[in-house]
Protein backbone atom coordinates (compact mmCIF):
# COMPACT_ATOMS: atom_id res chain seq x y z
CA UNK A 1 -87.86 -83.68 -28.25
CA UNK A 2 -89.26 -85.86 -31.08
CA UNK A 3 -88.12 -86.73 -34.07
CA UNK A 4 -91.49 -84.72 -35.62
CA UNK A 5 -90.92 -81.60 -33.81
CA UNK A 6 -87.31 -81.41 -34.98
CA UNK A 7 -87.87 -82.29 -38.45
CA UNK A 8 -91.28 -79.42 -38.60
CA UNK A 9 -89.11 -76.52 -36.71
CA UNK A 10 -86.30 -77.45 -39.45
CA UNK A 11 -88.80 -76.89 -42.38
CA UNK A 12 -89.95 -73.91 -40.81
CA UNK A 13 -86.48 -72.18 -40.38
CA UNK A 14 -85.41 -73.56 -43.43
CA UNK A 15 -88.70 -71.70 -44.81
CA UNK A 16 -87.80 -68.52 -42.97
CA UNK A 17 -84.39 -68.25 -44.22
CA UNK A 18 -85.06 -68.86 -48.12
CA UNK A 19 -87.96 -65.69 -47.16
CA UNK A 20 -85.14 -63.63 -45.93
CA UNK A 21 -83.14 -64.14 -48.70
CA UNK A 22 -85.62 -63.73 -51.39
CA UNK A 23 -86.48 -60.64 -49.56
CA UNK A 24 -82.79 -59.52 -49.47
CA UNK A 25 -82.29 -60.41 -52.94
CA UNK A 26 -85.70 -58.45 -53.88
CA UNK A 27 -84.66 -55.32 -51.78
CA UNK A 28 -81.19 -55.18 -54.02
CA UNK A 29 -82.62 -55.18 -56.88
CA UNK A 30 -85.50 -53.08 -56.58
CA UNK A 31 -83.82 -49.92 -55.70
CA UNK A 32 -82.99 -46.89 -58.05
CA UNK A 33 -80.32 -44.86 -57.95
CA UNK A 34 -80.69 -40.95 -59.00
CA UNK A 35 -79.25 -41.53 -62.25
CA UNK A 36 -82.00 -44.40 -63.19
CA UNK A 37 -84.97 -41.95 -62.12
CA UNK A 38 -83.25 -38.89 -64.18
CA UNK A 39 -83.09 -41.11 -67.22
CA UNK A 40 -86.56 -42.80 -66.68
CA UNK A 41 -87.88 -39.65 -66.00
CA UNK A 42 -86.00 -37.62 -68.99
CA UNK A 43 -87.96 -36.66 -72.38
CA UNK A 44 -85.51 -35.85 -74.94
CA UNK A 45 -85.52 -32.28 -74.06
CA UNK A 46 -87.34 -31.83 -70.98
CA UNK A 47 -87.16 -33.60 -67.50
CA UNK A 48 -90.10 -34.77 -65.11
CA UNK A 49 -88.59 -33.64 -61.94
CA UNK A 50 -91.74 -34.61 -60.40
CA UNK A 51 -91.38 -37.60 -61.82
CA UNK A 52 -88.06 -38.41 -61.30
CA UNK A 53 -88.74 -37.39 -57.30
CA UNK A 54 -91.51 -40.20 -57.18
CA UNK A 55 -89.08 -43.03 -58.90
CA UNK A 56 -86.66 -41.97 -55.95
CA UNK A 57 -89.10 -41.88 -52.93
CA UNK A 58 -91.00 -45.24 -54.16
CA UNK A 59 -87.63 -46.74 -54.62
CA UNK A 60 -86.63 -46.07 -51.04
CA UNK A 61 -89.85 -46.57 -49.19
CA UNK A 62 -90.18 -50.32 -51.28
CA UNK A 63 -86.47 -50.98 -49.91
CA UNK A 64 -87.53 -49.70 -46.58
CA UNK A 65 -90.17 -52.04 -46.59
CA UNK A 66 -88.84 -55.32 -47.83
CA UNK A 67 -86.14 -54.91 -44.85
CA UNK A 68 -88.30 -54.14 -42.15
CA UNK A 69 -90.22 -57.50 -43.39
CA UNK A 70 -86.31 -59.08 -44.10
CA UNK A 71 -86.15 -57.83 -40.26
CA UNK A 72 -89.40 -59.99 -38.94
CA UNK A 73 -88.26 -63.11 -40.65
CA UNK A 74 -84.53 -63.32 -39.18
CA UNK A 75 -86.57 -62.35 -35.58
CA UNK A 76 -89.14 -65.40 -36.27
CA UNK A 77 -85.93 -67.78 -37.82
CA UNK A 78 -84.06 -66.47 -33.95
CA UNK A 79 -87.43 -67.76 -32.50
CA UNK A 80 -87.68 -71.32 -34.11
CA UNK A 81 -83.93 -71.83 -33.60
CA UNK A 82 -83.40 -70.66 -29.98
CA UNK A 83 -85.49 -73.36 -28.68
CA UNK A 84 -84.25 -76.18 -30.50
CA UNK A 85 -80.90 -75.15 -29.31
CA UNK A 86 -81.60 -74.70 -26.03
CA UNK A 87 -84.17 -77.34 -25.49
C-alpha cells in the first residue's frame, strides 16, 4: 500500500470522525426538553399547547435525524478503516 493511499484514507477518516462528532455535539445540543417548549411556548397567562407540541416533535425528529446521519458517518469511518487494517 503506498505511502499516498495511506496518508488520503487517513484524511478521510480523520474527516469522518470530526463529522461524527460535530454531529454528536449538534444532536446534544439541539434537543428540548418539555420544560423548554412549556416556557417558549408560555404567554404570561396563556399557553400555546400547540405550540409547545411542535417545539417537542421538531426537537425530536432534528435529534432523530442528526443520529441517523451520526450513524452513516461511523458506517463510512468502519469502511475506510477496515481496509487499511486488513490490507
Amino acid at each position: 500500500m503506498s505511502t499516498a493511499y495511506m496518508v488520503a484514507a487517513g484524511l478521510v477518516l480523520g474527516g469522518l470522525l470530526l463529522t461524527a462528532l460535530g454531529i454528536a455535539v449538534a444532536a446534544r445540543a439541539i434537543t428540548i426538553d418539555e420544560k423548554t417548549a412549556a416556557d417558549l411556548a408560555g404567554i404570561r397567562l396563556d399557553r400555546n399547547r400547540e405550540l409547545e407540541a411542535n417545539l417537542i416533535a421538531q426537537s425530536r425528529s432534528a435529534r432523530r435525524g442528526l443520529w441517523t446521519i451520526f450513524l452513516g458517518t461511523v458506517l463510512q469511518a468502519l469502511g475506510t478503516a477496515v481496509p487499511l487494517h486488513w490490507t
